[in-house]
PDB file of N, CA and C in Angstrom:
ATOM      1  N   UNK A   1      12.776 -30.351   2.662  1.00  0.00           N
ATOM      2  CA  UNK A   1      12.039 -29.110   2.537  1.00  0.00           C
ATOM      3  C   UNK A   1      11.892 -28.724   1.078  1.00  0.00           C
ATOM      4  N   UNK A   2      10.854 -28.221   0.515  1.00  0.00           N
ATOM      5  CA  UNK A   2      10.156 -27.424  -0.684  1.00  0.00           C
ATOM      6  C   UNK A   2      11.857 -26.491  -0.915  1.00  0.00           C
ATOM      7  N   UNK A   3      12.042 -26.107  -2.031  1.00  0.00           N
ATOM      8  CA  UNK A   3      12.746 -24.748  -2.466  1.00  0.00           C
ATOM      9  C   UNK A   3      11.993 -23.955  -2.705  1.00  0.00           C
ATOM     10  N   UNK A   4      12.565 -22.877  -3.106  1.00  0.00           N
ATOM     11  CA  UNK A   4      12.040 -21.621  -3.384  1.00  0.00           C
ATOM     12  C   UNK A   4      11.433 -21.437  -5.057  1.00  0.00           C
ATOM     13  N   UNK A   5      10.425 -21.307  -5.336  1.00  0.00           N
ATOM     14  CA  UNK A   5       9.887 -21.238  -6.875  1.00  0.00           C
ATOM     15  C   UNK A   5       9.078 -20.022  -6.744  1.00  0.00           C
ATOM     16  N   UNK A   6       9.647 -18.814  -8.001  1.00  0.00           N
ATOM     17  CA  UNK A   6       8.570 -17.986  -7.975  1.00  0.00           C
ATOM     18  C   UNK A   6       7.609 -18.269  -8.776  1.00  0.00           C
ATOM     19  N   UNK A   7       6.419 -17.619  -8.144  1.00  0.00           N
ATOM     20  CA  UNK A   7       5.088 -17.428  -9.185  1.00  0.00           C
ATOM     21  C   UNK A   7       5.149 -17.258 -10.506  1.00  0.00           C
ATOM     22  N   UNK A   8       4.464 -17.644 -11.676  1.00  0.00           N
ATOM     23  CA  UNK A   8       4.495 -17.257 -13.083  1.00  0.00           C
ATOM     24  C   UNK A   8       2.931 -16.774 -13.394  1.00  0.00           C
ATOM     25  N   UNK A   9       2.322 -16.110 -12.837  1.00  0.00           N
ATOM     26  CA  UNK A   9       1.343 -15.249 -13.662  1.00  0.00           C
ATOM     27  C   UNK A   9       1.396 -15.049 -14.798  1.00  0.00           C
ATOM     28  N   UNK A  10       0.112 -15.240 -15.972  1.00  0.00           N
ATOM     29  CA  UNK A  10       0.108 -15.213 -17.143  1.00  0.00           C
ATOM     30  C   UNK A  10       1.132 -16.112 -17.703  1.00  0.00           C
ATOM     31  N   UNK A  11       1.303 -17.188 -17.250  1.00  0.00           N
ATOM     32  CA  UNK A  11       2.169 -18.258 -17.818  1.00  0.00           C
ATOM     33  C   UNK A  11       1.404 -18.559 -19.487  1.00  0.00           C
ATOM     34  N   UNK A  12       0.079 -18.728 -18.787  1.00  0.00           N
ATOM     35  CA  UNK A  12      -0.690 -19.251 -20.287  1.00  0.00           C
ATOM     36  C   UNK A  12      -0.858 -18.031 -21.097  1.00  0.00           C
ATOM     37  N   UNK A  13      -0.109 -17.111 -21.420  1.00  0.00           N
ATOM     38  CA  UNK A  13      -0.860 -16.064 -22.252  1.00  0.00           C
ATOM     39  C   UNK A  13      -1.823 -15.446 -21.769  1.00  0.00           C
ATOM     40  N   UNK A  14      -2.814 -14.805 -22.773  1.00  0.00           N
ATOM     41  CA  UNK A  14      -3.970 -14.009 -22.306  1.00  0.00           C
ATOM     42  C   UNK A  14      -5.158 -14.972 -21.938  1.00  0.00           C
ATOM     43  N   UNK A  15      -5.147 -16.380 -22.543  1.00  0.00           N
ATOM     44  CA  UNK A  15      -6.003 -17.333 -22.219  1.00  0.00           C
ATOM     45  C   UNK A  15      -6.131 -18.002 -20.849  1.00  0.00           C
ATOM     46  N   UNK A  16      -4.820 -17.313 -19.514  1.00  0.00           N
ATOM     47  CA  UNK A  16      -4.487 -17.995 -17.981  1.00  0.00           C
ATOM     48  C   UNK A  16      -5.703 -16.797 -17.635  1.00  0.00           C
ATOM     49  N   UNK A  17      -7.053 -15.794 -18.138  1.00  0.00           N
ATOM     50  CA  UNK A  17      -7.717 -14.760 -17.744  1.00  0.00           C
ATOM     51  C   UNK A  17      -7.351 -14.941 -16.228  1.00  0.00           C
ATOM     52  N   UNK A  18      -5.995 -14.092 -16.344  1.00  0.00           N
ATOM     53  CA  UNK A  18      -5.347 -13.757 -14.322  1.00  0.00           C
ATOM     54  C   UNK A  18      -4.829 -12.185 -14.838  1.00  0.00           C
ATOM     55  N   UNK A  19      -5.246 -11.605 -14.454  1.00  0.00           N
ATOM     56  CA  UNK A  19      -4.731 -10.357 -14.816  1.00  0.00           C
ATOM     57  C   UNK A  19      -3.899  -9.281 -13.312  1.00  0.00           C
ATOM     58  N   UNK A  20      -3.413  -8.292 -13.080  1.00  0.00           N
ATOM     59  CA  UNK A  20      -2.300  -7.737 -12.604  1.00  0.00           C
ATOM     60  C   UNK A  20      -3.145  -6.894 -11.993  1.00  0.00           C
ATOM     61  N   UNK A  21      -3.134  -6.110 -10.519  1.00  0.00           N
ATOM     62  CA  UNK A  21      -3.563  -4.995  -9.508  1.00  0.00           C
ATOM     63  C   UNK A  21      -3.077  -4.066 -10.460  1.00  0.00           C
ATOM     64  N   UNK A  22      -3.442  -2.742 -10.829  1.00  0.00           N
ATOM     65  CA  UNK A  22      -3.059  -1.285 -11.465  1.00  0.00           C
ATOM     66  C   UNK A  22      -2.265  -1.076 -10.346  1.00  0.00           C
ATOM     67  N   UNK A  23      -2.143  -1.473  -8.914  1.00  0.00           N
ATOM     68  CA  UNK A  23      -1.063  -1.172  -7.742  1.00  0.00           C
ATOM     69  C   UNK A  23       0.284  -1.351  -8.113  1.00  0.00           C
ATOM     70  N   UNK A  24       0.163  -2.745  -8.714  1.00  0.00           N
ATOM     71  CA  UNK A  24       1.293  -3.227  -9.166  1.00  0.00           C
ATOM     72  C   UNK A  24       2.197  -2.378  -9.886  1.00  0.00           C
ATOM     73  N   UNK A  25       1.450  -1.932 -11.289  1.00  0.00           N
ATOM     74  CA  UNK A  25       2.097  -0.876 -12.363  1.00  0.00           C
ATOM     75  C   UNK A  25       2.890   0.444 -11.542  1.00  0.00           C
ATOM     76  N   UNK A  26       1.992   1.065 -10.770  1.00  0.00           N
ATOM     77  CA  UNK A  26       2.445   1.583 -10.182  1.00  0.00           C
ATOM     78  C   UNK A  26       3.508   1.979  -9.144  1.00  0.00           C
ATOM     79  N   UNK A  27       3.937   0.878  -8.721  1.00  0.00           N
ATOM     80  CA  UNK A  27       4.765   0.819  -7.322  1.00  0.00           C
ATOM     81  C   UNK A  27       6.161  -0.261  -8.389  1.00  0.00           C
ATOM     82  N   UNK A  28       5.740   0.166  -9.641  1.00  0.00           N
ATOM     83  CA  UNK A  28       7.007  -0.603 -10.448  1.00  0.00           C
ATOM     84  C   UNK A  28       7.461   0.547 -11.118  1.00  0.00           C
ATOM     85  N   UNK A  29       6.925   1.795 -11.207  1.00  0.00           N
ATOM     86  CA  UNK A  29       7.913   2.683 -11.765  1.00  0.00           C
ATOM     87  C   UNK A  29       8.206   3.288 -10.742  1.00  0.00           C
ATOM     88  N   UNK A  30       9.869   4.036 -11.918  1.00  0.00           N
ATOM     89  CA  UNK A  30      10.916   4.546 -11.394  1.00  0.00           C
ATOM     90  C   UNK A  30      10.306   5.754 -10.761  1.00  0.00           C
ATOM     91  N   UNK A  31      11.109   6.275  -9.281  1.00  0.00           N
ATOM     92  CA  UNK A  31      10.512   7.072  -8.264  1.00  0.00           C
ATOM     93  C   UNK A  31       9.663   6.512  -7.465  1.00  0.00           C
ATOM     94  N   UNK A  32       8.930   5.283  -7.861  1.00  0.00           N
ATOM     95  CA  UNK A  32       7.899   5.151  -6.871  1.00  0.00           C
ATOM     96  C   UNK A  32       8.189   5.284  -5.292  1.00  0.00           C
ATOM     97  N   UNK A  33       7.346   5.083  -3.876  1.00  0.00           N
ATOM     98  CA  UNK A  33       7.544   5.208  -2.567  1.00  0.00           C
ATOM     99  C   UNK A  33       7.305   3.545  -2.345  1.00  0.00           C
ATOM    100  N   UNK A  34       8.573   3.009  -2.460  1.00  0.00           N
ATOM    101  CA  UNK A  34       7.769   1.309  -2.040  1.00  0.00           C
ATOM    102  C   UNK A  34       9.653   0.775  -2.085  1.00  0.00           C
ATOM    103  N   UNK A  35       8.827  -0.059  -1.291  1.00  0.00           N
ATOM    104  CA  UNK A  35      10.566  -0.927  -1.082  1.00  0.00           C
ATOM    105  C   UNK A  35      10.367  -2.428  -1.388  1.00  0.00           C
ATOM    106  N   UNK A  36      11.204  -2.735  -2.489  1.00  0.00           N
ATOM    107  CA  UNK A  36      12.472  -2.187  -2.675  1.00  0.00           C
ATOM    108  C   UNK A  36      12.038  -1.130  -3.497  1.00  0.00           C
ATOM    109  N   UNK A  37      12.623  -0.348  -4.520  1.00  0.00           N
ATOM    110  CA  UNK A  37      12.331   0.381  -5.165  1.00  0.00           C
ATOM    111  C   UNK A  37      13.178   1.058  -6.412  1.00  0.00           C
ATOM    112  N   UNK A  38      12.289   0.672  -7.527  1.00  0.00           N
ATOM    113  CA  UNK A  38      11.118   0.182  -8.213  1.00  0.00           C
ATOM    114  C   UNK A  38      10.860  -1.392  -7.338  1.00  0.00           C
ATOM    115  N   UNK A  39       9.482  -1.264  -7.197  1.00  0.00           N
ATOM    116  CA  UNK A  39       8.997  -2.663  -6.891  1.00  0.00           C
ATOM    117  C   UNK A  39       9.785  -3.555  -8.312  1.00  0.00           C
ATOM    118  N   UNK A  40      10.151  -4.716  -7.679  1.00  0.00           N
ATOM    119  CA  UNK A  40      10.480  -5.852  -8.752  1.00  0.00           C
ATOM    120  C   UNK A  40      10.423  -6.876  -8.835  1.00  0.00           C
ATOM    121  N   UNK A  41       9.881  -8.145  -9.270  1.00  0.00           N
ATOM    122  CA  UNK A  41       9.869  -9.104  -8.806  1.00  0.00           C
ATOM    123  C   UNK A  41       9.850  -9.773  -9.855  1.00  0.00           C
ATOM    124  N   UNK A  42      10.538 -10.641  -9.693  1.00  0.00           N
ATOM    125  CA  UNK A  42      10.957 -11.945 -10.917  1.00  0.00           C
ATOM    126  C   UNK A  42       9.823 -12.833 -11.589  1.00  0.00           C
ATOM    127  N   UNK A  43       8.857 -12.808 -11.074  1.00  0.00           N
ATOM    128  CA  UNK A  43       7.312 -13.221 -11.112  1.00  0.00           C
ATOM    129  C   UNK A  43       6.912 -12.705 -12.256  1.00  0.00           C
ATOM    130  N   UNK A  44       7.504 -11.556 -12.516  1.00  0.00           N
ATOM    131  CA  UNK A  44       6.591 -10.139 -13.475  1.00  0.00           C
ATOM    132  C   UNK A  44       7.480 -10.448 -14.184  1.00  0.00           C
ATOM    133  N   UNK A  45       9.008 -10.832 -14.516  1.00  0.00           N
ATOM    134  CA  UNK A  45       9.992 -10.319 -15.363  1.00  0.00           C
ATOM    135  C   UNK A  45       9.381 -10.428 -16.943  1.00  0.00           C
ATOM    136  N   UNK A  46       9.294 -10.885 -17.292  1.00  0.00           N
ATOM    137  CA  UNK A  46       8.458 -11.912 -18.682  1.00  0.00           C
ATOM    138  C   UNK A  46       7.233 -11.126 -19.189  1.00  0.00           C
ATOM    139  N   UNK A  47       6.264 -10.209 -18.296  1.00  0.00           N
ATOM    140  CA  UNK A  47       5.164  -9.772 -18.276  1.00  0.00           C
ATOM    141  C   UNK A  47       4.934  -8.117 -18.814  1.00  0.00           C
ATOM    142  N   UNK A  48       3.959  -8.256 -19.970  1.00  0.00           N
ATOM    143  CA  UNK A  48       3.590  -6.803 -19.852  1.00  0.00           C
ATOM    144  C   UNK A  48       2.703  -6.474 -19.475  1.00  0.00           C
ATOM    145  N   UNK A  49       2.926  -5.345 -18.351  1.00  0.00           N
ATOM    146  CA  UNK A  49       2.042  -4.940 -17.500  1.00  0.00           C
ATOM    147  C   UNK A  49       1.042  -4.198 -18.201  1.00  0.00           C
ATOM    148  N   UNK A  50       1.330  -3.542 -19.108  1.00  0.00           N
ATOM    149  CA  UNK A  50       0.349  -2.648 -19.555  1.00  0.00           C
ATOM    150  C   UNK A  50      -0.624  -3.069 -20.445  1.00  0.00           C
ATOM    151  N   UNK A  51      -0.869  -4.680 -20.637  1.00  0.00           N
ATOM    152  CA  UNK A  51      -1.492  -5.556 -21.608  1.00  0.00           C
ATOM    153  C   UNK A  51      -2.370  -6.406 -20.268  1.00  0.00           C
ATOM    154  N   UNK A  52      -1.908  -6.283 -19.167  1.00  0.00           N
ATOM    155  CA  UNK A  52      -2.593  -7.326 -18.065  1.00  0.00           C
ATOM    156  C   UNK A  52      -3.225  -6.750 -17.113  1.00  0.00           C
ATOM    157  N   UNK A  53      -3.384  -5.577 -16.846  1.00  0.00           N
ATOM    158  CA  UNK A  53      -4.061  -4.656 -15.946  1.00  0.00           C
ATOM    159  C   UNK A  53      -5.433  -5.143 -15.999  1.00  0.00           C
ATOM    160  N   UNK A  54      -5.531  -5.357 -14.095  1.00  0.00           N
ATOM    161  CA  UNK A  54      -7.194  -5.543 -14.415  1.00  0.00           C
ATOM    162  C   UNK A  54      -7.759  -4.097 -14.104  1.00  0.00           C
ATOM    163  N   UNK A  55      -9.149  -3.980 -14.248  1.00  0.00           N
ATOM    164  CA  UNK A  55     -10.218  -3.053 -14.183  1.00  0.00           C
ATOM    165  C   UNK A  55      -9.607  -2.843 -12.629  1.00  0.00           C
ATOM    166  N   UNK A  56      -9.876  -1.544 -12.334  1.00  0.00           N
ATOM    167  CA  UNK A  56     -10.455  -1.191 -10.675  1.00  0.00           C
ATOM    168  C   UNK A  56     -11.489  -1.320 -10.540  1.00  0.00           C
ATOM    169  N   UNK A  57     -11.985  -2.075  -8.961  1.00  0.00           N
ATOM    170  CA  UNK A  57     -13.577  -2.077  -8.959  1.00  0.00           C
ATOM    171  C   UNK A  57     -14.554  -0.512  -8.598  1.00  0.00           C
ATOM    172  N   UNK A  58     -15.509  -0.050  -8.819  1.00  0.00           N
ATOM    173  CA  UNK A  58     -16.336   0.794  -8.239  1.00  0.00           C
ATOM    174  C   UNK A  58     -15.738   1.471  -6.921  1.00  0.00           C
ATOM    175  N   UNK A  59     -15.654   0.278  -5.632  1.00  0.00           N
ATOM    176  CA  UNK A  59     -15.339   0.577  -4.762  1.00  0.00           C
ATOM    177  C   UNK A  59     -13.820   1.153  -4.727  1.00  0.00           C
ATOM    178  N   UNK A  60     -12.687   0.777  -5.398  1.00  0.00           N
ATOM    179  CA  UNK A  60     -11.731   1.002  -5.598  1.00  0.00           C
ATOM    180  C   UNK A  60     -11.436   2.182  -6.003  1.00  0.00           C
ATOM    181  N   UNK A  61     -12.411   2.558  -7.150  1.00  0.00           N
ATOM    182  CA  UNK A  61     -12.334   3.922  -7.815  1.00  0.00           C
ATOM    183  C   UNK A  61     -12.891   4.895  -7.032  1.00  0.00           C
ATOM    184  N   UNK A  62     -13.776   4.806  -5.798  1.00  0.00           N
ATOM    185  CA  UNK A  62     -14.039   5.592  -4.918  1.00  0.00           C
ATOM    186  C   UNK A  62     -12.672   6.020  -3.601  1.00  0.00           C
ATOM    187  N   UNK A  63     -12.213   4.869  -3.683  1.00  0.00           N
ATOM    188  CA  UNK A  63     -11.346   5.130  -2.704  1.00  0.00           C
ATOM    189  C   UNK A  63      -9.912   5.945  -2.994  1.00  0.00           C
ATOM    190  N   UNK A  64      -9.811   5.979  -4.016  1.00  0.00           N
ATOM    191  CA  UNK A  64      -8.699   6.633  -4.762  1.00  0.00           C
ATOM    192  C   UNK A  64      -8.536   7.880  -4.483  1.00  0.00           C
ATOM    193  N   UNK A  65      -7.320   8.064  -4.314  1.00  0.00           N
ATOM    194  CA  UNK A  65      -6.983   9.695  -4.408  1.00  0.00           C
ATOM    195  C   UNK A  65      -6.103  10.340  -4.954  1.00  0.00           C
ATOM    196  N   UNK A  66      -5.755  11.664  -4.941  1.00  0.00           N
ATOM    197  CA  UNK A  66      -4.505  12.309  -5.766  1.00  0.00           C
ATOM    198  C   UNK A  66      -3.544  12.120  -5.228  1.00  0.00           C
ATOM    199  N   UNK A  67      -2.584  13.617  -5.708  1.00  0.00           N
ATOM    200  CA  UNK A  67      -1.315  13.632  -5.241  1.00  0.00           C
ATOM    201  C   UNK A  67      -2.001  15.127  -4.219  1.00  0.00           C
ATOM    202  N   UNK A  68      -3.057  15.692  -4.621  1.00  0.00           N
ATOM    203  CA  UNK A  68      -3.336  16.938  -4.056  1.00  0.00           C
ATOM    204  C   UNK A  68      -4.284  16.184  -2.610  1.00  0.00           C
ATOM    205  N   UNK A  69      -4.638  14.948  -2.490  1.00  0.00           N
ATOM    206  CA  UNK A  69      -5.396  14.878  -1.540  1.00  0.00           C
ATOM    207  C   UNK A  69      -3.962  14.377  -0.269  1.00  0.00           C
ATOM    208  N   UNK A  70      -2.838  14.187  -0.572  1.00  0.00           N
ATOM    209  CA  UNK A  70      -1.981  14.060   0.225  1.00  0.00           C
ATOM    210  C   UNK A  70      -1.447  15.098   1.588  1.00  0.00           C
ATOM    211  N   UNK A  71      -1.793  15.395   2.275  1.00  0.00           N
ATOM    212  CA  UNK A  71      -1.354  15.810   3.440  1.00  0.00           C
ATOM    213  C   UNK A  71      -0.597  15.511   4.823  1.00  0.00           C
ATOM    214  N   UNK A  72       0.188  16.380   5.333  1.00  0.00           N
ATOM    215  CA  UNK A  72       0.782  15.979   6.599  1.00  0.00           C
ATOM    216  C   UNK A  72      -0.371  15.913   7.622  1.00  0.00           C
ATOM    217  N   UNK A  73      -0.289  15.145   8.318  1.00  0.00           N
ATOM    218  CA  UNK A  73      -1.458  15.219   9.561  1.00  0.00           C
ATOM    219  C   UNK A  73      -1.213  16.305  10.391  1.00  0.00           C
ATOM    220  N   UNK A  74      -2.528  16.750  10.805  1.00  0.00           N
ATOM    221  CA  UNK A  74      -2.576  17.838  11.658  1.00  0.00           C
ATOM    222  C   UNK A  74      -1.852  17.479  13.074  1.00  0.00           C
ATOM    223  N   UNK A  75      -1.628  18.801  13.332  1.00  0.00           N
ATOM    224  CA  UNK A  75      -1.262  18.234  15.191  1.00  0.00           C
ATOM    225  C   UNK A  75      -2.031  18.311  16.178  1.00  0.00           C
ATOM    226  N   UNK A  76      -1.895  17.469  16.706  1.00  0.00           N
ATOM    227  CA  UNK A  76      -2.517  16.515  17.556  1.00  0.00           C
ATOM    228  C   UNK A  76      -2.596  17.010  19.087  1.00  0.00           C
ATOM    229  N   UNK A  77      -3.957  18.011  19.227  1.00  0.00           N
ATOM    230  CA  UNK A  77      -3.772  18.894  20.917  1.00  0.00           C
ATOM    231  C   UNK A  77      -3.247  17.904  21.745  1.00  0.00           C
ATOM    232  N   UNK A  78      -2.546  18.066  22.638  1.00  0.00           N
ATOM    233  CA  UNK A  78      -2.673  17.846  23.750  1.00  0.00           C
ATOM    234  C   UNK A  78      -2.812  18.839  25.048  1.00  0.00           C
ATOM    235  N   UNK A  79      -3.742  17.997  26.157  1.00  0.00           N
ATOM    236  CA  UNK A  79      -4.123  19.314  27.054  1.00  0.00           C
ATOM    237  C   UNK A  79      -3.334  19.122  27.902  1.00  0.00           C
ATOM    238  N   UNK A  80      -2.999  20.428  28.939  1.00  0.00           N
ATOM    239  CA  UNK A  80      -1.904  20.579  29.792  1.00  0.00           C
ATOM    240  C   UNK A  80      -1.820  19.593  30.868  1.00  0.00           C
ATOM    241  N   UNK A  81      -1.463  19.341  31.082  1.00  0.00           N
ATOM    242  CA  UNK A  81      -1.534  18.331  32.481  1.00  0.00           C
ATOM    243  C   UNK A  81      -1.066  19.434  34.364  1.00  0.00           C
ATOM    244  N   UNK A  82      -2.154  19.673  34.612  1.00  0.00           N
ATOM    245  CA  UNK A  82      -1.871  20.038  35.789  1.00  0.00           C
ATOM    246  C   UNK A  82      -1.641  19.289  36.908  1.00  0.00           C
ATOM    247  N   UNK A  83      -0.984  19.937  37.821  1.00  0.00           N
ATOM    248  CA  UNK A  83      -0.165  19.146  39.343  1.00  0.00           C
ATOM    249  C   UNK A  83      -1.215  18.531  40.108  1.00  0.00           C
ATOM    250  N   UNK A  84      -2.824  19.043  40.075  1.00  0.00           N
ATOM    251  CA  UNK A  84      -3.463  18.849  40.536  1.00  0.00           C
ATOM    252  C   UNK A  84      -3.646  16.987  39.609  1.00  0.00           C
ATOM    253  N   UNK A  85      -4.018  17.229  38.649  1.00  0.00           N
ATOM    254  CA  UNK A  85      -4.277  16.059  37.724  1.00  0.00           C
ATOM    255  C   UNK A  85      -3.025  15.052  37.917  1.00  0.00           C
ATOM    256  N   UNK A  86      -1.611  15.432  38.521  1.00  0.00           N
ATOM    257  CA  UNK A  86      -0.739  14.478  38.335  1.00  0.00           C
ATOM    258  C   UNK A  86      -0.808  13.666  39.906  1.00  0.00           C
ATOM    259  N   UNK A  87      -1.182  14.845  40.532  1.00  0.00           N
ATOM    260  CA  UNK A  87      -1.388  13.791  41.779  1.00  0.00           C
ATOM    261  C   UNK A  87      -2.601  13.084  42.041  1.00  0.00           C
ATOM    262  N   UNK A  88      -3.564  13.280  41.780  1.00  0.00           N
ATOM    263  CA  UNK A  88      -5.019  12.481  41.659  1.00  0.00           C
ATOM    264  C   UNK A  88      -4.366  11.400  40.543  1.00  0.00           C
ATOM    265  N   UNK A  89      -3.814  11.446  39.322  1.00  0.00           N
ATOM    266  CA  UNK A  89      -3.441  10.243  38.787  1.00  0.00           C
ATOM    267  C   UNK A  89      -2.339   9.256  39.640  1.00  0.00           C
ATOM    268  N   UNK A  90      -1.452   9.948  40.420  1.00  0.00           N
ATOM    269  CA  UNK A  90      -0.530   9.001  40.931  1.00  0.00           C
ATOM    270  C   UNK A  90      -0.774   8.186  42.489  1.00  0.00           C
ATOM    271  N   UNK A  91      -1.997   9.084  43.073  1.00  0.00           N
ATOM    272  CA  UNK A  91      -2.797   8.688  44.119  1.00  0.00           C
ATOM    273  C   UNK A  91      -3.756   8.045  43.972  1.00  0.00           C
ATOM    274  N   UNK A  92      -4.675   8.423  42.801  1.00  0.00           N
ATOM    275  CA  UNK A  92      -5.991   8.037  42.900  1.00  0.00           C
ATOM    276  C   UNK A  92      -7.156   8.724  43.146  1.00  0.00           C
ATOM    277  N   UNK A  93      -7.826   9.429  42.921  1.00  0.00           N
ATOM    278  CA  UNK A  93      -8.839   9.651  43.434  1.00  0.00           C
ATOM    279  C   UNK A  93      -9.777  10.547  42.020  1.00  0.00           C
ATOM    280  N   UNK A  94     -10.813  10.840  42.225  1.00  0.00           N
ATOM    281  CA  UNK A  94     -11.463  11.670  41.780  1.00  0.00           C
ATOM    282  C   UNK A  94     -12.025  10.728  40.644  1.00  0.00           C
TER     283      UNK A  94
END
């Protein structure tokens, strides 16, 4: 069986043009919400992130949001269930 080898991104310098998700940067600092946490990975150890960031695309930059667009989800009606409705469901009919 193969062993285990991590990835080396930007092995070649700035000339390997492979550059890093802005996700990445993010979910590597301290506090972030990501597990483990700080994201870390031995892949990156060697790497500065803040020299390898690629662009976000258009679509990307649309999809983005704050910290203010964060919300708990609303709750979720549910309608009463009447005796009438529990026995037509457990019988059948209607």
């Amino acid at each position: 069986m193969r062993g285990t080898q991590a990835r080396t991104p930007l092995a070649g310098g700035d000339a390997a043009c492979q550059r890093i998700h802005p996700s990445v940067a993010e979910r590597s600092k301290q506090g972030a919400a990501c597990v483990p946490q700080p994201y870390t990975s031995g892949a990156l150890a060697n790497v500065n992130l803040a020299r390898s960031l690629s662009a976000l695309t258009p679509v990307e930059k649309d999809l983005m949001w704050t910290a203010q667009d964060i919300r708990s989800a609303a709750a979720e009606h549910k309608p009463r269930t009447s005796i009438v409705g529990l026995v037509l469901g457990t019988f059948g009919g209607g």
